[in-house]
Structures are given as C-alpha cells and as structure tokens.
N, C-alpha and C. Protein backbone atom coordinates (compact mmCIF):
# COMPACT_ATOMS: atom_id res chain seq x y z
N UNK A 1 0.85 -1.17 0.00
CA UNK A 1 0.00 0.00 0.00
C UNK A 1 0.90 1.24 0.00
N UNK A 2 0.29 2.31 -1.05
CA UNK A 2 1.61 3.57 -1.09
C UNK A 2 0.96 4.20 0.08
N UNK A 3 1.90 5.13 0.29
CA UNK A 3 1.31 6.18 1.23
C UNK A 3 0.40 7.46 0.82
N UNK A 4 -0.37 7.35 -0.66
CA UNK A 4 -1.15 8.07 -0.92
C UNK A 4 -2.17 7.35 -0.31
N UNK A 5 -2.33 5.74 -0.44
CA UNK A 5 -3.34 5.17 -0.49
C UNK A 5 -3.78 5.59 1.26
N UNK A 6 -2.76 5.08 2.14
CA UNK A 6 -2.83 4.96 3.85
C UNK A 6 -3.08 6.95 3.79
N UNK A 7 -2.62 7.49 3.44
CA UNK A 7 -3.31 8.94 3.36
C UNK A 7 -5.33 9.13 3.18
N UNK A 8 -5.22 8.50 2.13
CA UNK A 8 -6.88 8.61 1.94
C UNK A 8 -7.37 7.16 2.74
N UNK A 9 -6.74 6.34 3.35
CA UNK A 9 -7.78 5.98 4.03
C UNK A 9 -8.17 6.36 5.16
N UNK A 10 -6.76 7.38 5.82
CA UNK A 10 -6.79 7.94 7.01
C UNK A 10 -7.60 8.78 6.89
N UNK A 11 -8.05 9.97 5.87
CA UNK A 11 -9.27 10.65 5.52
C UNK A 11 -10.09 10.30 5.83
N UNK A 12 -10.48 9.01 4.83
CA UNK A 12 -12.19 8.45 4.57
C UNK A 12 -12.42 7.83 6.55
N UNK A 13 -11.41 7.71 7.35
CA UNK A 13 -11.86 7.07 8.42
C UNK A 13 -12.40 8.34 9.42
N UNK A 14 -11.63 9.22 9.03
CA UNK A 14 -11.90 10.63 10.04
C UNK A 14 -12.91 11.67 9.23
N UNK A 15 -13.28 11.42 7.89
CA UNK A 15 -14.96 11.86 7.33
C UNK A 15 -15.63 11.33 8.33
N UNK A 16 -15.85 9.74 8.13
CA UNK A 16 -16.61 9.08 9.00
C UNK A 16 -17.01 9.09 10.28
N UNK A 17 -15.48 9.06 11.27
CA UNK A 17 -15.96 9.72 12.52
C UNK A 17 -16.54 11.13 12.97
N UNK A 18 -16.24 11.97 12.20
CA UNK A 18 -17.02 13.48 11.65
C UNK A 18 -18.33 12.83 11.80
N UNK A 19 -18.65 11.96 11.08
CA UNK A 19 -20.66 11.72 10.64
C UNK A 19 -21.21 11.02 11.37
N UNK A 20 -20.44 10.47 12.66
CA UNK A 20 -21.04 9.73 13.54
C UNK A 20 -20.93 8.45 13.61
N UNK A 21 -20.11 7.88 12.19
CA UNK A 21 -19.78 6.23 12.50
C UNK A 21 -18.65 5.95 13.12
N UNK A 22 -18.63 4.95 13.90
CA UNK A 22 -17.60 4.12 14.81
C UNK A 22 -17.81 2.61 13.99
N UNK A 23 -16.38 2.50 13.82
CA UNK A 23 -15.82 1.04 13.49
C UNK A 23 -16.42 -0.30 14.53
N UNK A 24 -16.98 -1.14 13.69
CA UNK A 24 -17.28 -2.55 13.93
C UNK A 24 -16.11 -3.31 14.06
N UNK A 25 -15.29 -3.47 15.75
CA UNK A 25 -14.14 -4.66 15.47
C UNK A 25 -14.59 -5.92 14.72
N UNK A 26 -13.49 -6.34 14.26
CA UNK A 26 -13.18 -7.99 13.57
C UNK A 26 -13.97 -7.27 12.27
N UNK A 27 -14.15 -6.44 11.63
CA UNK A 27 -14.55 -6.22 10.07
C UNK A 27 -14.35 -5.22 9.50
N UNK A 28 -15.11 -4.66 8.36
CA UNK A 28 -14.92 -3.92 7.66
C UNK A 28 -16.11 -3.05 7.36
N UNK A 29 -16.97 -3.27 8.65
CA UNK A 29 -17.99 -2.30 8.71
C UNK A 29 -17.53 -1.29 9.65
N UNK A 30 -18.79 0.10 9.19
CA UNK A 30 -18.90 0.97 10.31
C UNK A 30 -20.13 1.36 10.67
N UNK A 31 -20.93 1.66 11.75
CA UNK A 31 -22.02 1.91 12.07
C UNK A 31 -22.46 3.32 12.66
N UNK A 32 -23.38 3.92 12.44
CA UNK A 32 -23.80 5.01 13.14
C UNK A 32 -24.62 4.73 14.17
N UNK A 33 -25.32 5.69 14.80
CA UNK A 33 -26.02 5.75 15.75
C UNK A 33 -27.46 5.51 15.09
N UNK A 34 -27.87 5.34 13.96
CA UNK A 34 -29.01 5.46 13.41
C UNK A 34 -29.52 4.46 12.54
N UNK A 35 -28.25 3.37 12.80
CA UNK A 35 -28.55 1.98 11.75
C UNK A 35 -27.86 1.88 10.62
N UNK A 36 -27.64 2.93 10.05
CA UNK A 36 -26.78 2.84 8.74
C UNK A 36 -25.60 2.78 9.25
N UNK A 37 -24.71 1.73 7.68
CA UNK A 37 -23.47 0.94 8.07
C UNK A 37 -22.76 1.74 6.70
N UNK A 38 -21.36 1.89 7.34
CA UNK A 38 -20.73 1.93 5.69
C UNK A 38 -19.42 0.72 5.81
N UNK A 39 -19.48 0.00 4.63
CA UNK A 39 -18.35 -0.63 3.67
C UNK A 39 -17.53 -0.34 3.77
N UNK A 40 -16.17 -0.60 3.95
CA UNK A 40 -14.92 -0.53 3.82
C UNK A 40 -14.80 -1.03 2.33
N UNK A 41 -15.12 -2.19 2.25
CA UNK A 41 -14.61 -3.04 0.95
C UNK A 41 -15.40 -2.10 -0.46
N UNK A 42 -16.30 -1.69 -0.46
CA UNK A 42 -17.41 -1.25 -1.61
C UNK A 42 -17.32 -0.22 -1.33
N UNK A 43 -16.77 0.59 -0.59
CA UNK A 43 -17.20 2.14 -0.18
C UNK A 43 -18.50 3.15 -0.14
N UNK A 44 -19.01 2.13 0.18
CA UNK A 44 -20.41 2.62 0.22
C UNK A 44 -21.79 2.65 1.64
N UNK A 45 -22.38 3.75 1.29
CA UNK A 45 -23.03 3.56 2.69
C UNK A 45 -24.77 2.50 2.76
N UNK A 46 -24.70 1.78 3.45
CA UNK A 46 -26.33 1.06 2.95
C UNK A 46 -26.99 1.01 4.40
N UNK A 47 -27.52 0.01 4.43
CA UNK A 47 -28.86 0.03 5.38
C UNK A 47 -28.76 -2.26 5.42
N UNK A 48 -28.05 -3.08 5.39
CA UNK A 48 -28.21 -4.45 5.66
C UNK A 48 -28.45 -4.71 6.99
N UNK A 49 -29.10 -6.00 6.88
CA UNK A 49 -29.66 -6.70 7.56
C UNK A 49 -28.93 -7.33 9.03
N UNK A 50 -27.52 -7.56 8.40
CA UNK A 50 -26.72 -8.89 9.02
C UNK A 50 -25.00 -8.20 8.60
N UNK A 51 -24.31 -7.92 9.50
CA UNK A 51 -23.08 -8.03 8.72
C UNK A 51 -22.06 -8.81 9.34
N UNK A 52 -21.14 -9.53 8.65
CA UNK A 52 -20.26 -10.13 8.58
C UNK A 52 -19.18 -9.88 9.29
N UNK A 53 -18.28 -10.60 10.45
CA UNK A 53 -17.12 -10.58 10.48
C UNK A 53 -16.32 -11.51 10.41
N UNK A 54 -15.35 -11.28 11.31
CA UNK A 54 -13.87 -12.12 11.21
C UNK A 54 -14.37 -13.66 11.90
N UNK A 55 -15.15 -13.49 12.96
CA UNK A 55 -15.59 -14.28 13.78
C UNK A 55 -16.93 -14.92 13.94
N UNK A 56 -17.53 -14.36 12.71
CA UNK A 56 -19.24 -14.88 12.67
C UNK A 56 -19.85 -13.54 11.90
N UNK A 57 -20.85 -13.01 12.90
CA UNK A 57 -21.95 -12.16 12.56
C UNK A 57 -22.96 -11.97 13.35
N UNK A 58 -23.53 -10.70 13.12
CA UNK A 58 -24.58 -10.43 13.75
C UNK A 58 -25.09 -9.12 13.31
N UNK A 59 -26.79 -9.38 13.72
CA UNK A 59 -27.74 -8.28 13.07
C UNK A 59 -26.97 -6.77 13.39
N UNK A 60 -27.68 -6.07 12.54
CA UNK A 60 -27.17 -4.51 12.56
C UNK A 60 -27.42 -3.74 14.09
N UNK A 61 -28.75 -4.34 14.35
CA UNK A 61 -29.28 -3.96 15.79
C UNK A 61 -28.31 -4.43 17.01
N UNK A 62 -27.71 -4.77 16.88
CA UNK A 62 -26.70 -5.74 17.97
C UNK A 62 -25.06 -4.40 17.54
N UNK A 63 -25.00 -4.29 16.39
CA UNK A 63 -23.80 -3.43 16.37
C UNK A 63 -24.06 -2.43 16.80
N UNK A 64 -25.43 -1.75 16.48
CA UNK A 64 -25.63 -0.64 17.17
C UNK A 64 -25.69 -0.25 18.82
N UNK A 65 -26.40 -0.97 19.02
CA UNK A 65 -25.84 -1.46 20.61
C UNK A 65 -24.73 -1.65 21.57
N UNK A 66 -24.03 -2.29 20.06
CA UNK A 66 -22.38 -2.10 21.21
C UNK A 66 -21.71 -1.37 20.98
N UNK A 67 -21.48 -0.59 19.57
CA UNK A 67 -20.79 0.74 19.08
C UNK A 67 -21.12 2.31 20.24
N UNK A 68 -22.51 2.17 20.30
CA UNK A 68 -23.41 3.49 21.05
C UNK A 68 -23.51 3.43 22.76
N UNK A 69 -24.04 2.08 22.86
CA UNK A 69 -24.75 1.89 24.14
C UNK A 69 -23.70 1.10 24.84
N UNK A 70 -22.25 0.36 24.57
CA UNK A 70 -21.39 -0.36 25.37
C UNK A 70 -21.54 -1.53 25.46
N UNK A 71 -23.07 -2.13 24.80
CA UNK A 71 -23.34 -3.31 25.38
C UNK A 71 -23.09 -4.22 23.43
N UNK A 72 -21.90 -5.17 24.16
CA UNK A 72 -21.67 -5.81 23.45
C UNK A 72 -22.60 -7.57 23.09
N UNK A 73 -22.56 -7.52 21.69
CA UNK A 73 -23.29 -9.41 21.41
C UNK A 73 -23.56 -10.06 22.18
N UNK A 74 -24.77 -10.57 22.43
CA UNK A 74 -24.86 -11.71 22.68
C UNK A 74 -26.56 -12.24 22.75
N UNK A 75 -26.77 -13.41 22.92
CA UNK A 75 -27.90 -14.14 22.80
C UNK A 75 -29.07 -12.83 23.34
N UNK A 76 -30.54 -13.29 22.77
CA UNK A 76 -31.64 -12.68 23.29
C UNK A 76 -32.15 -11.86 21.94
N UNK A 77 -33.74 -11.31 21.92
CA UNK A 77 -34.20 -10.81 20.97
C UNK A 77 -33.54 -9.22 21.30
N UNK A 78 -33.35 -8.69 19.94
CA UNK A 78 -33.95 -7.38 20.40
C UNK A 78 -35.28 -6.76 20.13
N UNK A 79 -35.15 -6.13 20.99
CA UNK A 79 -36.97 -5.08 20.78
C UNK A 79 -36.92 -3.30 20.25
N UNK A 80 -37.38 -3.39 19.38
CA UNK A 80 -37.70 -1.52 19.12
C UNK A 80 -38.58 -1.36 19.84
N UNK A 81 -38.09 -0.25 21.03
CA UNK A 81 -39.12 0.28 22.00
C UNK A 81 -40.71 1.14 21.68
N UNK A 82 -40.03 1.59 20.11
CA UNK A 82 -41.20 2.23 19.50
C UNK A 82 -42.02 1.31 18.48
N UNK A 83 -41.73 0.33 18.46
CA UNK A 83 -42.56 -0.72 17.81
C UNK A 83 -41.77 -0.55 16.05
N UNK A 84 -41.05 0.15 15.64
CA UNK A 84 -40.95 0.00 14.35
C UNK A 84 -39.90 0.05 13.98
N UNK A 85 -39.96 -1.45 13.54
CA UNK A 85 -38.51 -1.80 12.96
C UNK A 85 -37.45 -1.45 11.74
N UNK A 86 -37.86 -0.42 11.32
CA UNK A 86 -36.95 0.78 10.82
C UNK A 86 -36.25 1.67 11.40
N UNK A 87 -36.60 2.11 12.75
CA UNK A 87 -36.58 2.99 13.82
C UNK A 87 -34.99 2.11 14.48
N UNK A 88 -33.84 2.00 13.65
CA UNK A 88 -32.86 1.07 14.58
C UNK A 88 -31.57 2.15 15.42
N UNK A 89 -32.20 3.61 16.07
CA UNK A 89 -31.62 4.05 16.68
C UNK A 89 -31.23 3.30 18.01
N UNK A 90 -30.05 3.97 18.95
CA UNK A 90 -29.85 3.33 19.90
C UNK A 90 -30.44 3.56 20.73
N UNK A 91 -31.51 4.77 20.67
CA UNK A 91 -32.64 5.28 22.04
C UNK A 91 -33.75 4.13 21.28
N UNK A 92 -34.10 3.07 20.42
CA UNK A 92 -35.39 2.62 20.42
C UNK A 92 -35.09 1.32 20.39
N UNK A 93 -33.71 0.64 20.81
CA UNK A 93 -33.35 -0.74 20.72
C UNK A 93 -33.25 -1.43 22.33
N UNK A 94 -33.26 -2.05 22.34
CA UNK A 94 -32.61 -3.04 23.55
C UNK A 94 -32.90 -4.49 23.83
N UNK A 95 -32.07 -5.04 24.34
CA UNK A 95 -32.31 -6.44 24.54
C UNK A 95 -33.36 -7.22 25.23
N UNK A 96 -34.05 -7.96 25.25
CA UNK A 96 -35.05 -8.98 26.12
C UNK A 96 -34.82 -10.10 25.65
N UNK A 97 -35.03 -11.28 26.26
CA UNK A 97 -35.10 -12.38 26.53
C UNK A 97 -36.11 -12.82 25.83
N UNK A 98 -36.23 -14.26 25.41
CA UNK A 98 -37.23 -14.81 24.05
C UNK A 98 -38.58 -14.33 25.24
N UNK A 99 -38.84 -14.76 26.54
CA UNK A 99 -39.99 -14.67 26.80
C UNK A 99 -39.79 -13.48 27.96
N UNK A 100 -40.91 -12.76 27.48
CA UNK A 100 -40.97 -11.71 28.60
C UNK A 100 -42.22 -11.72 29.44
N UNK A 101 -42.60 -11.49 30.98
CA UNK A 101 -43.92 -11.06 31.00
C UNK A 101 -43.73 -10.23 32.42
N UNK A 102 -44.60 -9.42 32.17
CA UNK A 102 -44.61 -8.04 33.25
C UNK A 102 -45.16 -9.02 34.83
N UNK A 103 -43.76 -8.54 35.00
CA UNK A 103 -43.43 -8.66 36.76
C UNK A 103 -44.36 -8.94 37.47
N UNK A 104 -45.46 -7.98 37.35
CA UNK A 104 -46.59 -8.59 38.33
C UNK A 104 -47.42 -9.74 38.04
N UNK A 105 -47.28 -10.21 37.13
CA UNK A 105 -48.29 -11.38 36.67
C UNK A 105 -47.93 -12.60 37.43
N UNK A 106 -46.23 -12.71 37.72
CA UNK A 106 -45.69 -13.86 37.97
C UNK A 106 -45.94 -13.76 39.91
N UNK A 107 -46.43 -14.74 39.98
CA UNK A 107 -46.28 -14.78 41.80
C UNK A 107 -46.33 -16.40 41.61
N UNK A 108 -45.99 -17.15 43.18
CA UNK A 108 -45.93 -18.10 43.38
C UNK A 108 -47.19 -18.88 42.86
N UNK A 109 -48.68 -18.49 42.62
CA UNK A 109 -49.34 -20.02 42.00
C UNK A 109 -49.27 -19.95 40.60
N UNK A 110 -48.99 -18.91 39.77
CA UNK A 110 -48.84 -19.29 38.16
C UNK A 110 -48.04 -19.68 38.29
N UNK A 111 -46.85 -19.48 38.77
CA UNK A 111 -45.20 -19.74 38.32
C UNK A 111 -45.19 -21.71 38.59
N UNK A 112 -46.00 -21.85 39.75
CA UNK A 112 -45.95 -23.47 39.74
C UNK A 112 -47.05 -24.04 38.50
N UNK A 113 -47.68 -23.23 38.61
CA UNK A 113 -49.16 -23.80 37.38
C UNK A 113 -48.30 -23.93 36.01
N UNK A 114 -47.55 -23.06 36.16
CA UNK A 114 -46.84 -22.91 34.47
C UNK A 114 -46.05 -24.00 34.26
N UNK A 115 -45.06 -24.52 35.40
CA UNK A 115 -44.19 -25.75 35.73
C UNK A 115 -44.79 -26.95 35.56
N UNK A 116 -45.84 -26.82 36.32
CA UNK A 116 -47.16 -27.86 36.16
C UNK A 116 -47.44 -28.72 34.68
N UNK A 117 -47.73 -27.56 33.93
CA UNK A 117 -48.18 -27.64 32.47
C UNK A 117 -46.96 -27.65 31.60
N UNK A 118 -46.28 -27.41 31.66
CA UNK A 118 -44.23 -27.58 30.98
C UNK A 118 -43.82 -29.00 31.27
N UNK A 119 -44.22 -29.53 32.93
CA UNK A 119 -43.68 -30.72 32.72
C UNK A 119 -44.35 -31.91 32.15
N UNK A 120 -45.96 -31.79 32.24
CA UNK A 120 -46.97 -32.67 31.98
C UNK A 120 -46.86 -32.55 30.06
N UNK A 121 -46.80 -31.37 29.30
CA UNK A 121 -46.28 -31.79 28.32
C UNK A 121 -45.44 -31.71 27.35
C-alpha cells in the first residue's frame, strides 16, 4: 500500500468519525447511531440486515448497541421500543429475553401452574 493510499484511508476514516460512524471490530464495517453501516470493501453507505465478520456475525441492531450503548453481542431478541422496525436508533433498541412477562403477573401459584403444564407436556 503507497502512502497516498494509507493517506486517503486515514481521511475516509476521520470523514466518518465526523458523521457519527464508529468502526465494527473484527470487520470492515462501520455503524452510526441510526442503523446505517458503511463498507470498507465497496465504499459505500447502505442500510443491511446482518453483517459479517472475522468471527461470525450479527444483526445490525446488535452493532448498534455495542458501538453506542457499550453493550456488546450476545444471545436474546432485540426489541424496538417504539414498535418500528426501521426505527434502529440506539434510544429505540434493547435487549429482552425470548420470553418476557410483566413482573406482576408472575407470583408463586402461576409460576408453579406454568411448571405444572411444561412438565406434563
């Protein structure tokens, strides 16, 4: 690589942090605070689903999360707090667990009734 090239990439990395994206370790993505990713490889900015690294992958909603909010990968759904899954800022994301149910519902006779019916079938 000449040193024109390591010149403009040192640019295109500090445009970027200018616009709000932070680098995805283990790849060649970058993410904003707002869902959109840009390419290293294609130089381009898009909106995917899933991106790729060194070590696997994971949804865009999960990078955003750990780029913005600290909280890095791992198992569990995420939820848009505002119900709409376009909306993949880091104020409308966060993690839950496959099953959720509001705190007060659970007391000691559902929680055995539920056990009850889990183990019977």
């Amino acid at each position: 690589m000449t040193k024109k090239d390591k010149n403009m990439k040192r640019q295109k990395r500090n445009e970027l942090r200018a616009a709000g994206f932070k680098p995805v370790p283990l790849s060649d993505w970058w993410v904003n605070g707002a869902g959109e990713t840009y390419n290293q490889r294609t130089g381009r900015i898009s909106r995917p689903r899933f991106i790729k690294t060194n070590g696997g992958g994971f949804c865009i909603e999960k990078a955003v999360l750990w780029m913005f909010a600290g909280i890095p990968p791992r198992g569990g759904q995420i939820t848009y707090i505002d119900g709409n899954k376009e909306n993949k800022t880091v104020e409308n994301l966060k993690y839950t667990s496959a099953v959720t149910l509001p705190h007060e519902t659970v007391n000691r006779e559902n929680l055995c009734h539920g056990n009850t019916l889990f183990f019977q079938h």
